[in-house]
Structure formats: structure tokens, C-alpha cells
N, C-alpha and C. Protein backbone atom coordinates (compact mmCIF):
# COMPACT_ATOMS: atom_id res chain seq x y z
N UNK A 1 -23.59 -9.46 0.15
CA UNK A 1 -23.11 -9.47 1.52
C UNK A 1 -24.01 -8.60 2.39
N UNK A 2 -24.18 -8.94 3.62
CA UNK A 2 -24.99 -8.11 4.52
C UNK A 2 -24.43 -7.22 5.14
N UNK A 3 -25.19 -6.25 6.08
CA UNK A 3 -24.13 -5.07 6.70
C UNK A 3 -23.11 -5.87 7.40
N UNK A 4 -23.82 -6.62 8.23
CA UNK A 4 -23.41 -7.29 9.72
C UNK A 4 -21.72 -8.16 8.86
N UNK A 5 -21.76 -8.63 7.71
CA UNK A 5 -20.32 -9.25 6.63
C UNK A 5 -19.24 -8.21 6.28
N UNK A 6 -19.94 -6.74 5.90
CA UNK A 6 -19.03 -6.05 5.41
C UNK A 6 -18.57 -5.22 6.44
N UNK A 7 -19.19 -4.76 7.60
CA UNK A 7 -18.72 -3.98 8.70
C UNK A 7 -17.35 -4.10 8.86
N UNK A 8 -17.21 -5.22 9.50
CA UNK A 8 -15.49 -5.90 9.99
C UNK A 8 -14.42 -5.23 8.44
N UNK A 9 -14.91 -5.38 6.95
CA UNK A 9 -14.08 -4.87 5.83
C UNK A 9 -14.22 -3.30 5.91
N UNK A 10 -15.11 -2.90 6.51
CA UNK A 10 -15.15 -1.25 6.25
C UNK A 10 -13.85 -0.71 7.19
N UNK A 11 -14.21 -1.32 8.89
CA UNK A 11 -13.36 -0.72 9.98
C UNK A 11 -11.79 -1.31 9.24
N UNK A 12 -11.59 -2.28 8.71
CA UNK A 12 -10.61 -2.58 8.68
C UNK A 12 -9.43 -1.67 7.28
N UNK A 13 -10.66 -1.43 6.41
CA UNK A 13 -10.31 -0.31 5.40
C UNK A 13 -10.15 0.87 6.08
N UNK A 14 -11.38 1.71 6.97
CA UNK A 14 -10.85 2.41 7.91
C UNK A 14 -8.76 3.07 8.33
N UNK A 15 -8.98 1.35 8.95
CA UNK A 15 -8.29 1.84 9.73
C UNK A 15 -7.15 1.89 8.59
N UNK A 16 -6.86 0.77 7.70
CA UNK A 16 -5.46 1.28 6.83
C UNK A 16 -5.58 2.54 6.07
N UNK A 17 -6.76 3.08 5.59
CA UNK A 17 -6.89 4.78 5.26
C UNK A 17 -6.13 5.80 6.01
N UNK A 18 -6.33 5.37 7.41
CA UNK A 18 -5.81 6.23 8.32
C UNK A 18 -4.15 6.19 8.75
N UNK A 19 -3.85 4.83 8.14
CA UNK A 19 -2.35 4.71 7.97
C UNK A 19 -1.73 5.64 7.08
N UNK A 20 -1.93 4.90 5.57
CA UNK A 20 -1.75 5.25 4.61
C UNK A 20 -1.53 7.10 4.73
N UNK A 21 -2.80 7.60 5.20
CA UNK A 21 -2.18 9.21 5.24
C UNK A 21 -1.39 9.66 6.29
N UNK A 22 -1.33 8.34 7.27
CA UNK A 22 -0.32 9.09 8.38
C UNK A 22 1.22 8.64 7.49
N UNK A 23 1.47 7.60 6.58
CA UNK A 23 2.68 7.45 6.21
C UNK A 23 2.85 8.37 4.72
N UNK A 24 2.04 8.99 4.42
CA UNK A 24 1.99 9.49 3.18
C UNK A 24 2.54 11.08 3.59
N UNK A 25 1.39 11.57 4.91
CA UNK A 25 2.21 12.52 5.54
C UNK A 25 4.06 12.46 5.93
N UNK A 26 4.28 11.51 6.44
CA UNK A 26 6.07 11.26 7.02
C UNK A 26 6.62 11.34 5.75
N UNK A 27 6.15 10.88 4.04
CA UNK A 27 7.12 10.70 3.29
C UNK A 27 7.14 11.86 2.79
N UNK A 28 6.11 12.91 2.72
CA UNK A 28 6.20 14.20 2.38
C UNK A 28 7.34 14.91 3.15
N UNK A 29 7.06 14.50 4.31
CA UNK A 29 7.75 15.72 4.72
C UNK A 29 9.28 15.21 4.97
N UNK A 30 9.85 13.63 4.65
CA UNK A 30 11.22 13.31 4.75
C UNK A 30 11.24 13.99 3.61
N UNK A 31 10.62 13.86 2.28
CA UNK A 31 10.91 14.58 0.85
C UNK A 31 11.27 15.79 0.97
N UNK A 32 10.95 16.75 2.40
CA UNK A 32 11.09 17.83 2.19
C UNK A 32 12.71 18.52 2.85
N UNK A 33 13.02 17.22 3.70
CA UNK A 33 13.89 17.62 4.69
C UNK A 33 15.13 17.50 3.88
N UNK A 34 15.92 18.42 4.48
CA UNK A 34 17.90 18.23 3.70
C UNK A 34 18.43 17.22 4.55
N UNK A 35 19.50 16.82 3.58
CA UNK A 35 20.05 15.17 3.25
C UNK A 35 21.49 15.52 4.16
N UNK A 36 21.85 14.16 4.67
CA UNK A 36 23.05 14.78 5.15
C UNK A 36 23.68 15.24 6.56
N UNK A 37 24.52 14.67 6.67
CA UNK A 37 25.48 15.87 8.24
C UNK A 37 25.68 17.24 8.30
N UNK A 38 25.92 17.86 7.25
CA UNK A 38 25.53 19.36 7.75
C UNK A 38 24.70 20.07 7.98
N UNK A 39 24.42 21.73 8.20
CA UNK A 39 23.01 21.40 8.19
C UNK A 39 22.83 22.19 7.14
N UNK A 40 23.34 22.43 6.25
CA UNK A 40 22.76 22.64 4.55
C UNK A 40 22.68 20.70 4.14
N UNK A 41 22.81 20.24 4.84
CA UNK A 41 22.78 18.85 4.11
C UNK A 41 23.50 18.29 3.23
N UNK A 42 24.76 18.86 3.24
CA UNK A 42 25.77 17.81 2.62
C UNK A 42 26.42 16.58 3.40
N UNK A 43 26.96 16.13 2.75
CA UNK A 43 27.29 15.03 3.21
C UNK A 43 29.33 14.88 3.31
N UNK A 44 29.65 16.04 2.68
CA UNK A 44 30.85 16.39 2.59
C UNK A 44 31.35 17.53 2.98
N UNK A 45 32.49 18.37 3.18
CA UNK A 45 33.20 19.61 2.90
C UNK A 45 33.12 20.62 1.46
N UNK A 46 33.13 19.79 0.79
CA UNK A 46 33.17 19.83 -0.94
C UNK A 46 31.95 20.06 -1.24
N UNK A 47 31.63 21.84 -1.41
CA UNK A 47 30.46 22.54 -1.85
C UNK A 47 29.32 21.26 -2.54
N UNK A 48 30.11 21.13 -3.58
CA UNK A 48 28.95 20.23 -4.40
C UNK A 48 29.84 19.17 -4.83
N UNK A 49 29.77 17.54 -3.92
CA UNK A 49 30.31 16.96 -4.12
C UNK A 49 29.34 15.71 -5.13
N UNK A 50 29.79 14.94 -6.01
CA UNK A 50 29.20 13.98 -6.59
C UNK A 50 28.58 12.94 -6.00
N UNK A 51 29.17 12.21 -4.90
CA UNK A 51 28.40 11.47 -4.54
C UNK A 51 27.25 12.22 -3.63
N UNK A 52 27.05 13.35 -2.71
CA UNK A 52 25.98 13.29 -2.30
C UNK A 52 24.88 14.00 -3.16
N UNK A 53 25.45 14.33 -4.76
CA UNK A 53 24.44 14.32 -5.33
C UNK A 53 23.70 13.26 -6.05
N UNK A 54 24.76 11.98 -6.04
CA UNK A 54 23.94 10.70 -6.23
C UNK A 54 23.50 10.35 -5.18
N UNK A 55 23.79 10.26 -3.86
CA UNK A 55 23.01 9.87 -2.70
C UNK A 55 21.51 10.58 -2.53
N UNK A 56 21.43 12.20 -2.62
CA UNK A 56 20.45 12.75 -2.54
C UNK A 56 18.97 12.24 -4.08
N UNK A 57 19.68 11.96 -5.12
CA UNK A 57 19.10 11.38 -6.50
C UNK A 57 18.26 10.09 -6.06
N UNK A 58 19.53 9.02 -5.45
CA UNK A 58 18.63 8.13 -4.87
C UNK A 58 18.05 7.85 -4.40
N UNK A 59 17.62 8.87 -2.74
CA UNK A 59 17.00 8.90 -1.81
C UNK A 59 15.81 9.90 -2.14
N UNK A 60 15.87 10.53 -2.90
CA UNK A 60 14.58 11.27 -3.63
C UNK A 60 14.01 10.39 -4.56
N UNK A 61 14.50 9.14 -5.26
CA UNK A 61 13.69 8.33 -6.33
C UNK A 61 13.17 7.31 -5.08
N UNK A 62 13.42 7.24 -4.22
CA UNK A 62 13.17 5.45 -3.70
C UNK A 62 12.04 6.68 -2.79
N UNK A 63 12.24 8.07 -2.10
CA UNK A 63 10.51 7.94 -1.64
C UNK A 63 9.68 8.39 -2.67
N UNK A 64 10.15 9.26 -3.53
CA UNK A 64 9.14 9.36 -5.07
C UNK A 64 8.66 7.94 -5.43
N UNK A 65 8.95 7.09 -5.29
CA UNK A 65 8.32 5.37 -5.88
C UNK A 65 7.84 5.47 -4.65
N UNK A 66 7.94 5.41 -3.10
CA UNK A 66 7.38 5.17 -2.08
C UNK A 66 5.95 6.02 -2.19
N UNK A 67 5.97 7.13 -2.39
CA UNK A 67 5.13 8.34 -1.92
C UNK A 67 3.91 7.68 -3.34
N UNK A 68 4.05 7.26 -4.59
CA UNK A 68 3.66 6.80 -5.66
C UNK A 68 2.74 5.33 -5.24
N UNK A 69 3.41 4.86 -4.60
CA UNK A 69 2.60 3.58 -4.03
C UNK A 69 1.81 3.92 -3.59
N UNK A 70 2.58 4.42 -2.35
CA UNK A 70 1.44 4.89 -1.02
C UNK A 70 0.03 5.51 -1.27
N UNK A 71 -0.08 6.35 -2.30
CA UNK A 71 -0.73 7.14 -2.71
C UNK A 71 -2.10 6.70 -3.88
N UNK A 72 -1.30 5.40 -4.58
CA UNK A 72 -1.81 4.40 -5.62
C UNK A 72 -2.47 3.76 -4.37
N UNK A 73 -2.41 2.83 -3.51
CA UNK A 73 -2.98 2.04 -2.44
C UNK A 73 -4.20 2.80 -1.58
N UNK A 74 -3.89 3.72 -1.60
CA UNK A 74 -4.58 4.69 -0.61
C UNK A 74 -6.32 4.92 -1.46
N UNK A 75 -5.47 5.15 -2.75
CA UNK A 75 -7.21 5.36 -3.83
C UNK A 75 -7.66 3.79 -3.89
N UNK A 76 -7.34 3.04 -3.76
CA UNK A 76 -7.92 1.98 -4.35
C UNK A 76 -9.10 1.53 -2.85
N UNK A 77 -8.00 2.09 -1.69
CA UNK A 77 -8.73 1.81 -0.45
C UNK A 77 -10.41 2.75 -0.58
N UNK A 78 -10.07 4.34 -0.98
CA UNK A 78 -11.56 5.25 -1.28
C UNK A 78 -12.43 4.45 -2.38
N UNK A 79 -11.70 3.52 -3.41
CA UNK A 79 -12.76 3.07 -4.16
C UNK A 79 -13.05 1.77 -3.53
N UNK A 80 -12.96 1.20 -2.46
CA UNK A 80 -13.63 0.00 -1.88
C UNK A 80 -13.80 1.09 -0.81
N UNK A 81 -14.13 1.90 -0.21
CA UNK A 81 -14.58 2.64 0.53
C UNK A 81 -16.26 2.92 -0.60
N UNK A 82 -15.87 3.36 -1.24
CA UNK A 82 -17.02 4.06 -2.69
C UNK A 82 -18.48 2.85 -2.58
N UNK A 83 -17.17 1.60 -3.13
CA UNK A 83 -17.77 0.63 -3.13
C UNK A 83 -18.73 -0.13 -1.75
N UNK A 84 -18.38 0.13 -0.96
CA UNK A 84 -19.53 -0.21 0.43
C UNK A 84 -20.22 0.77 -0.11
N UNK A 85 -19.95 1.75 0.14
CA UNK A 85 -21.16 2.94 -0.03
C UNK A 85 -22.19 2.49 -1.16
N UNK A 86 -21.68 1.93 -2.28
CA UNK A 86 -23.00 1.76 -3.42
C UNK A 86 -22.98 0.83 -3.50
N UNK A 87 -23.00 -0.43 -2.52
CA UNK A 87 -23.60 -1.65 -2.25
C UNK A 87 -22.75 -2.79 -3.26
N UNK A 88 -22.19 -2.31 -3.66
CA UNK A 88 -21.01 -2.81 -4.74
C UNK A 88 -20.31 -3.60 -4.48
N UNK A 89 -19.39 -3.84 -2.99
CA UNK A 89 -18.20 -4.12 -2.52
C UNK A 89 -18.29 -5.37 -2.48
N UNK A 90 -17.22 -6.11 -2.75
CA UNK A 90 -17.50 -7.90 -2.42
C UNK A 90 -18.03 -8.44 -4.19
N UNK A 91 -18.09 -7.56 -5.30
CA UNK A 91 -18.44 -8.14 -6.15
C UNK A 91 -17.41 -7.65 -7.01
N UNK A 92 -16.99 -8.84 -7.93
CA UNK A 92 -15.88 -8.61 -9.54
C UNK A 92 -15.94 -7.60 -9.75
N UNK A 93 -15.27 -6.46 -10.52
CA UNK A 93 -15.98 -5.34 -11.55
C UNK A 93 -16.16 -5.74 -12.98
N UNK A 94 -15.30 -7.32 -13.11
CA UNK A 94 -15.20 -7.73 -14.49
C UNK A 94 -16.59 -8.66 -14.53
N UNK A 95 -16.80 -9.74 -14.07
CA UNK A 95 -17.67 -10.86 -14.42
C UNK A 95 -19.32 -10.27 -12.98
N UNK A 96 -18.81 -9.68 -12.20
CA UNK A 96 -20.29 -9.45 -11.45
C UNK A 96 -20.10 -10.59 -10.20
N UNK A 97 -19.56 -11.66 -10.15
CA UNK A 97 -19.51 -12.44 -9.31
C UNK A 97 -18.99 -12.15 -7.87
N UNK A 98 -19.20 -12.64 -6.99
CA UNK A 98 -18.92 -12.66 -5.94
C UNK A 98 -17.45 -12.93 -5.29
N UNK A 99 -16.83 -11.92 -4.64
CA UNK A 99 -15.07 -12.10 -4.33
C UNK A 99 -15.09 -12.81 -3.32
N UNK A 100 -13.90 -13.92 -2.91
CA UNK A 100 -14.18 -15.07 -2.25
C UNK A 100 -13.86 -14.07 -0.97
N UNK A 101 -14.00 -14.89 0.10
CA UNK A 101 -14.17 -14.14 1.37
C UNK A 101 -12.62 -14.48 1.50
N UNK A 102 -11.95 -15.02 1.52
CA UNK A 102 -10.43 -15.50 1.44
C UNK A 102 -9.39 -14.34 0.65
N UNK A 103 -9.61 -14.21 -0.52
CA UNK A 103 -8.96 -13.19 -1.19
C UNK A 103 -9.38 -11.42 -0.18
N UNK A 104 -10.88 -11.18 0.23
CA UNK A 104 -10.92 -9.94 0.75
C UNK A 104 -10.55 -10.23 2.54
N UNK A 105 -9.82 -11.19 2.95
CA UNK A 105 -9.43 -10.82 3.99
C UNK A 105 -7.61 -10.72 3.60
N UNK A 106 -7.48 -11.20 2.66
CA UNK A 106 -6.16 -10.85 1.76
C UNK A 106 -5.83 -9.53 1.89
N UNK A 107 -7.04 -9.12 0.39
CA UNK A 107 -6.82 -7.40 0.14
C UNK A 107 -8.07 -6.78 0.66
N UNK A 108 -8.82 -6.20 0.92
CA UNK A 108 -9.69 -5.79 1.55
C UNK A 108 -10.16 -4.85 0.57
N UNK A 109 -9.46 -4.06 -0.42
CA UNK A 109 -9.76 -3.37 -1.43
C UNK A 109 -9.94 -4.05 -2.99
N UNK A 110 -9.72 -5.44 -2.71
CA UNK A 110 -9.66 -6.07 -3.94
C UNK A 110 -11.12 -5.90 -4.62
N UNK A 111 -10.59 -5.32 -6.18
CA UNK A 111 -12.03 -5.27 -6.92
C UNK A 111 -12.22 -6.28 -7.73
N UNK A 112 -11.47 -7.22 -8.13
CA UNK A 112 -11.37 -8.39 -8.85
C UNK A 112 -11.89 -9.74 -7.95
N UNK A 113 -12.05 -10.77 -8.83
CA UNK A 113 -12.03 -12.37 -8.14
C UNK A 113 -10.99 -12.16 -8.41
N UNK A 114 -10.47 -13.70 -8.38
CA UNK A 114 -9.09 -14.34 -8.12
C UNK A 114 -9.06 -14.42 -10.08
N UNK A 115 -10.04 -15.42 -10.52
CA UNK A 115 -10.15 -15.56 -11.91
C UNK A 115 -9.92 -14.48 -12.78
N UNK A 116 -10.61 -13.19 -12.59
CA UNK A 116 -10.70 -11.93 -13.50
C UNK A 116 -9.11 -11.39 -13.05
N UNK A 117 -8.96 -11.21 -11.91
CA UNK A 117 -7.46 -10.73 -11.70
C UNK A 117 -6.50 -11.42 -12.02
N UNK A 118 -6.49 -12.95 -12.17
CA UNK A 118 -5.38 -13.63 -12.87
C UNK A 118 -5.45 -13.38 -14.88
N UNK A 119 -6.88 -12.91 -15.03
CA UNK A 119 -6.63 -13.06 -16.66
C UNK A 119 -6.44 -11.61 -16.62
N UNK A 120 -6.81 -10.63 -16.78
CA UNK A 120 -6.83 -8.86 -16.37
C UNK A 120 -4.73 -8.96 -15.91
N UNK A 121 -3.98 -10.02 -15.15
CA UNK A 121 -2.56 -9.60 -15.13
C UNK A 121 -2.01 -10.27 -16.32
N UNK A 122 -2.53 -11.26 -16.90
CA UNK A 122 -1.72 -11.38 -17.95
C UNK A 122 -1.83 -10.79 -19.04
N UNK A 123 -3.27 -10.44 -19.54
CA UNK A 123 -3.19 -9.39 -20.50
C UNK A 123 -2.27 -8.46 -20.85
N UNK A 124 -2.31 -7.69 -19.35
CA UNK A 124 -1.27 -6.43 -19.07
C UNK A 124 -0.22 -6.72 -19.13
N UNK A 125 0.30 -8.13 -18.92
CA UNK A 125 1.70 -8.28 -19.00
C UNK A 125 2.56 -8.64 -17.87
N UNK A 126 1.58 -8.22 -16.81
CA UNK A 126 2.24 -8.03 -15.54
C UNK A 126 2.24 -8.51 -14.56
């Protein structure tokens, strides 16, 4: 690919980099905030009531999986970031071939073809 091909994938990696840490920042700091109508953050009268310690359980696992994504997505964006940088980007990491221009306006960080990433998910299982 030439500069003038990958430019438009860089700004556009860019700019979701710059998401990604602005939403990575918000989930930190909801992670940090107390849960709740009071302002110790209960959700009851009742010092330590059960449900808002299952409410608080759940709402700490669903941004722990959030903050886990976010964070998983975010590296993959620095390694197609990496990848412009060492002339790399736009090619398989499995077979060397060329990623269709269709799939990287898809994912923009995609390091796979379509082929290597369909055999590479079933392997895994996944």
C-alpha cells in the first residue's frame, strides 16, 4: 500500500485511539465513584444491605468486562498503529498476503485476511 492508501487508515486509527482513552478514562473513574442514593452510596437505610451488595458486584463486573475490552481494542489499535510505522500494515501476520481493502475499512486494526482469521477462530474455538 502507498502512503497516499494508508493515510485515510492511520487518521482514522487516530482518531478511535483518542476515543478509546477518552472512554477508558470515564470507565475508570465511574469504577471509582460510590453506587447509589446516598452519599456513602447505598442504595438502602440498612447499613449493609444484600441487594446493593449484589447491585454494586454487578455494576463493578459489567465495567471490569467493559474497562477489559476497551483496553484489549485500544492495543490492537497501537499494534496497527506499530504496524504503519514498519511498513507492515495492510498485510496477514499469518500467510503475508494482502488484507482486502473491504475487511480494513471494517476493522482498521485488523491483522488477519478474512481466510487466516476464519481458520486462526476455529482453531481457538471461538
Amino acid at each position: 500500500m502507498t502512503k497516499a492508501e494508508i493515510d485515510p487508515y492511520r487518521r482514522r486509527l487516530l482518531a478511535l485511539k483518542r476515543r478509546l482513552v477518552g472512554d477508558l478514562s470515564e470507565l475508570e473513574e465511574e469504577s471509582l465513584r460510590p453506587v447509589g442514593g446516598e452519599p456513602s452510596g447505598g442504595l438502602s437505610d440498612v447499613p449493609v444491605h444484600p441487594a446493593d451488595l449484589a447491585s454494586d458486584d454487578y455494576e463493578e463486573e459489567v465495567i471490569l468486562g467493559l474497562l477489559e475490552n476497551e483496553a484489549q481494542l485500544l492495543a490492537e489499535v497501537n499494534d496497527a498503529l506499530d504496524r504503519i510505522g514498519r511498513g507492515t500494515f495492510g498485510r496477514c501476520e499469518n500467510c503475508g498476503r494482502e488484507i482486502s481493502r473491504a475487511r480494513l475499512e471494517a476493522l482498521p486494526y485488523a491483522r488477519y485476511c478474512i481466510r487466516c482469521a476464519q481458520k486462526l477462530q476455529a482453531d481457538t474455538g471461538g
